[in-house]
N, C-alpha and C. Protein backbone atom coordinates (compact mmCIF):
# COMPACT_ATOMS: atom_id res chain seq x y z
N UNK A 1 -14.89 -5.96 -2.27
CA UNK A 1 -13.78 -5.34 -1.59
C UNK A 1 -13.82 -3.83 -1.86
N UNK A 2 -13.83 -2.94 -0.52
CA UNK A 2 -13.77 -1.38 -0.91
C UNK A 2 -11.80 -1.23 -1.03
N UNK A 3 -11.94 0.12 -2.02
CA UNK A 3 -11.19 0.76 -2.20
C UNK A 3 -10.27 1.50 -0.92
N UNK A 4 -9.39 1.45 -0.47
CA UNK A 4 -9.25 1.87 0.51
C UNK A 4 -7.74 2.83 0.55
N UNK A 5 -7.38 3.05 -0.04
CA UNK A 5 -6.72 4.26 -0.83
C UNK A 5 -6.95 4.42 -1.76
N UNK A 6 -6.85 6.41 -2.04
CA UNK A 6 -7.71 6.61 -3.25
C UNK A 6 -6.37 7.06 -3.84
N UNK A 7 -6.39 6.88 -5.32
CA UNK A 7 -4.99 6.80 -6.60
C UNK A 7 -5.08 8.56 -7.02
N UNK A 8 -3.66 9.15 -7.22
CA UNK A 8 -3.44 10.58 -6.79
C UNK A 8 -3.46 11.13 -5.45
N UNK A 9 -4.01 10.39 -4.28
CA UNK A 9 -3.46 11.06 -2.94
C UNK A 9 -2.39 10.82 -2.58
N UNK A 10 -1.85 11.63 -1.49
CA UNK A 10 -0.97 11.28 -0.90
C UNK A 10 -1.44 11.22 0.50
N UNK A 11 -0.19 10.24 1.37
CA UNK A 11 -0.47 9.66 2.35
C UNK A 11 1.08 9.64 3.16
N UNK A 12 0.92 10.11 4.50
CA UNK A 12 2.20 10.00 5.35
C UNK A 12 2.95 8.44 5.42
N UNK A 13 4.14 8.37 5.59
CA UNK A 13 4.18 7.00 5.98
C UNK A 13 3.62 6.48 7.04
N UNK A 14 2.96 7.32 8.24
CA UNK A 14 2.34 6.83 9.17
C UNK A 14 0.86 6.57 8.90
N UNK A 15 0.47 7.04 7.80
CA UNK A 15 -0.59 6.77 7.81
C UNK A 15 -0.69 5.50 6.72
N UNK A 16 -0.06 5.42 5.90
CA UNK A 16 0.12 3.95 5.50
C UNK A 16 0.28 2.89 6.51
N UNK A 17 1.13 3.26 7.24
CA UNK A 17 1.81 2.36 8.49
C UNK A 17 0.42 1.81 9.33
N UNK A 18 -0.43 2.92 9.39
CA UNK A 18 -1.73 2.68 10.37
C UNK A 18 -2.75 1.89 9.38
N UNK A 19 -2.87 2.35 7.96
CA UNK A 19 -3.86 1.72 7.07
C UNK A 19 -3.66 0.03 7.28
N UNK A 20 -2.20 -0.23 6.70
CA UNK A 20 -2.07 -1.64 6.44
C UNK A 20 -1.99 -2.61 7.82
N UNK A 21 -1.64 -1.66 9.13
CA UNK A 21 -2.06 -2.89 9.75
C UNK A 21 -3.86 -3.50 10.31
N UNK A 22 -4.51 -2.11 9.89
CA UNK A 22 -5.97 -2.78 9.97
C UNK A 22 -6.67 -3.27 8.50
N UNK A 23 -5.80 -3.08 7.09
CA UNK A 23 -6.89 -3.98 6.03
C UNK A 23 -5.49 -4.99 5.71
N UNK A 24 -5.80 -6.07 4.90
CA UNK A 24 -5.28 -7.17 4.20
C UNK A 24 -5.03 -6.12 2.78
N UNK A 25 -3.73 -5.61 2.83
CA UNK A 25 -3.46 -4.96 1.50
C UNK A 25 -2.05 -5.38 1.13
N UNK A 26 -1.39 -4.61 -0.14
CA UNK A 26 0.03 -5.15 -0.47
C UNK A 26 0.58 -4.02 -0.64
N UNK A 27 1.24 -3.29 -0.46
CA UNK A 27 1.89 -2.24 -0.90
C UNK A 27 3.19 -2.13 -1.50
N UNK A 28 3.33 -1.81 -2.91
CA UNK A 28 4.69 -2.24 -3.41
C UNK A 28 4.84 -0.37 -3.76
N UNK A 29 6.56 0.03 -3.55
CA UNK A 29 7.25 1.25 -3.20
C UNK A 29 7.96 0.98 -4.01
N UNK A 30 8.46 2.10 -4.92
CA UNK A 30 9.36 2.64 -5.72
C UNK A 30 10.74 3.29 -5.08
N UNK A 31 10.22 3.23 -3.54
CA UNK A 31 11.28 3.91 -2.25
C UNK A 31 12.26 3.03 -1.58
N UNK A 32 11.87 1.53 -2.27
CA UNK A 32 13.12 0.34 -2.23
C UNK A 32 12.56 0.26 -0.82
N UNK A 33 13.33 -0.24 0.22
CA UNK A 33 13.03 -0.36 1.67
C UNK A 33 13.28 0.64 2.43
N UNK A 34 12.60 1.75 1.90
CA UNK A 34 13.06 3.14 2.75
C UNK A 34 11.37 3.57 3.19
N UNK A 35 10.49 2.68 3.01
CA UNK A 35 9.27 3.04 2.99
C UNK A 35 8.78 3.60 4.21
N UNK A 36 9.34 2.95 5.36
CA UNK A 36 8.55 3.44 6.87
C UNK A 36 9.96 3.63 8.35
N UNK A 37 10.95 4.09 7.40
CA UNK A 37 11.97 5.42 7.60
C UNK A 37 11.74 6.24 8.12
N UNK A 38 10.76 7.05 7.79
CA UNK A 38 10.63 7.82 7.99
C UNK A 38 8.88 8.59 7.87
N UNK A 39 8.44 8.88 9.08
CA UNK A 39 6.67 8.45 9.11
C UNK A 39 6.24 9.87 8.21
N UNK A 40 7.20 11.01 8.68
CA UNK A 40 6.60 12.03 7.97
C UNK A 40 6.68 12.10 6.28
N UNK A 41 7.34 11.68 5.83
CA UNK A 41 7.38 11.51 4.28
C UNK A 41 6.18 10.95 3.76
N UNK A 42 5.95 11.79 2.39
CA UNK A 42 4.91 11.35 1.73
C UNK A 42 5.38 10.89 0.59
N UNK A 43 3.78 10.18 0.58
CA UNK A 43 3.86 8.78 -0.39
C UNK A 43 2.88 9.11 -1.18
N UNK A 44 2.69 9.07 -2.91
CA UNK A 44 1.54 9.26 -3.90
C UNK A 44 1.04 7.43 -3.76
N UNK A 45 -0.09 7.38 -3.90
CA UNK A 45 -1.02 6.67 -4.70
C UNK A 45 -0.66 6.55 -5.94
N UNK A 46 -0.13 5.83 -6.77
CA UNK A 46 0.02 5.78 -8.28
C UNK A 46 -1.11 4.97 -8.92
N UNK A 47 -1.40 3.99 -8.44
CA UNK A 47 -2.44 3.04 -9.23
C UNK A 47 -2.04 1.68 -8.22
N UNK A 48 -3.36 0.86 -8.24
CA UNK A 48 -3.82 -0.29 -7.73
C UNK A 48 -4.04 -1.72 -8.81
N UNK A 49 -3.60 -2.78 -8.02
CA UNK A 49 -4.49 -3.88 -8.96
C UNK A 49 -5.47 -4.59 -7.62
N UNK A 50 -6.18 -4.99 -8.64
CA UNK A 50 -7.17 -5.92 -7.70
C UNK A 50 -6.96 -7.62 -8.00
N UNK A 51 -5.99 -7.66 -8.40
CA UNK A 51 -5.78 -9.34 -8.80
C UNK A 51 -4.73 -9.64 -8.54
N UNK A 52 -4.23 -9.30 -7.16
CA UNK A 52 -3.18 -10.10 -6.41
C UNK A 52 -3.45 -10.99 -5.73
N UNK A 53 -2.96 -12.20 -5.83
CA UNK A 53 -3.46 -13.36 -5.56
C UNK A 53 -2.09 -14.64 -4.23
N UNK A 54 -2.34 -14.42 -3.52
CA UNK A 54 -1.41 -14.92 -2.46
C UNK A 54 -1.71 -16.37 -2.44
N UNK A 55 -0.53 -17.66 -2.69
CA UNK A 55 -0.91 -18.61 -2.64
C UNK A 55 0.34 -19.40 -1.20
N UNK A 56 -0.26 -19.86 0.07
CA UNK A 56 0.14 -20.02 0.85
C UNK A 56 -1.19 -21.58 1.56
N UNK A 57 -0.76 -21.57 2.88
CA UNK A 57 -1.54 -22.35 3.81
C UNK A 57 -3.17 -22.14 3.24
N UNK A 58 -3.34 -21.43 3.28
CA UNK A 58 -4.86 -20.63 2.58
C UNK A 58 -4.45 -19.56 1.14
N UNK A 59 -5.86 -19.82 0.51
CA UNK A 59 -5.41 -18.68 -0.71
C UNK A 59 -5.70 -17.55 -0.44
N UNK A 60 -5.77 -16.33 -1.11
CA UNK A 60 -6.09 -15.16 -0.65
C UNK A 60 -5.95 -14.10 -2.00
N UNK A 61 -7.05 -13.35 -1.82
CA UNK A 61 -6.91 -12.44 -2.72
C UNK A 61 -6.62 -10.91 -2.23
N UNK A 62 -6.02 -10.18 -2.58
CA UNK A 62 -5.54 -8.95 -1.85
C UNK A 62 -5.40 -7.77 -2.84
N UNK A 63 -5.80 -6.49 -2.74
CA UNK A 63 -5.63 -5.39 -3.54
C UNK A 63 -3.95 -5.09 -3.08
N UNK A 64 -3.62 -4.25 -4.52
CA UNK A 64 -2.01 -4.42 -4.18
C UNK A 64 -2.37 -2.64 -4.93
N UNK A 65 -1.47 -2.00 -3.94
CA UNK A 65 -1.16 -0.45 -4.16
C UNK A 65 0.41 0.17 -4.62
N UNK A 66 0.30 0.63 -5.41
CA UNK A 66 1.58 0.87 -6.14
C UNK A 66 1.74 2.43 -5.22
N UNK A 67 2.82 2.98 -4.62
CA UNK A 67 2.97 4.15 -4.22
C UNK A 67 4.47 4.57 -4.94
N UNK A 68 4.76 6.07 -4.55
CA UNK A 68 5.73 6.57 -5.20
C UNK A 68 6.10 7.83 -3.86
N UNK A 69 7.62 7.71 -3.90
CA UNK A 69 7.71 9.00 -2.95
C UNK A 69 7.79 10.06 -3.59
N UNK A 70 7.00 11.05 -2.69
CA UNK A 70 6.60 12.40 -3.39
C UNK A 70 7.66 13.60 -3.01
């Protein structure tokens, strides 16, 4: 699995908005549900895990991105 946000950037909410609907990612916000409010606001990269693990109809493993509003 590539990396597909890099940790210390920042990123518009639109461009999150555009990332996650083309990869299988998780994105958890410190911005509560204010995350895609507003497209021009930026968002830091804080740190990633790679061992999020979705257990449903199928299993799934998924990188999960921690962001922070900047």
């Amino acid at each position: 699995m590539t990396q597909t946000l890099e940790p210390g950037r920042n990123y518009s909410g639109e461009e999150l908005k555009d990332i996650i609907s083309k990869e299988d990612i998780l994105l958890l916000s410190s911005n509560e549900d204010q995350l895609f409010t507003d497209s021009s606001r930026e968002y830091r990269v804080v740190s990633w895990y790679e061992g999020y693990h979705s257990h449903g109809p199928s299993y799934q493993t998924k990188r999960a991105y921690i962001v922070e509003k900047v």
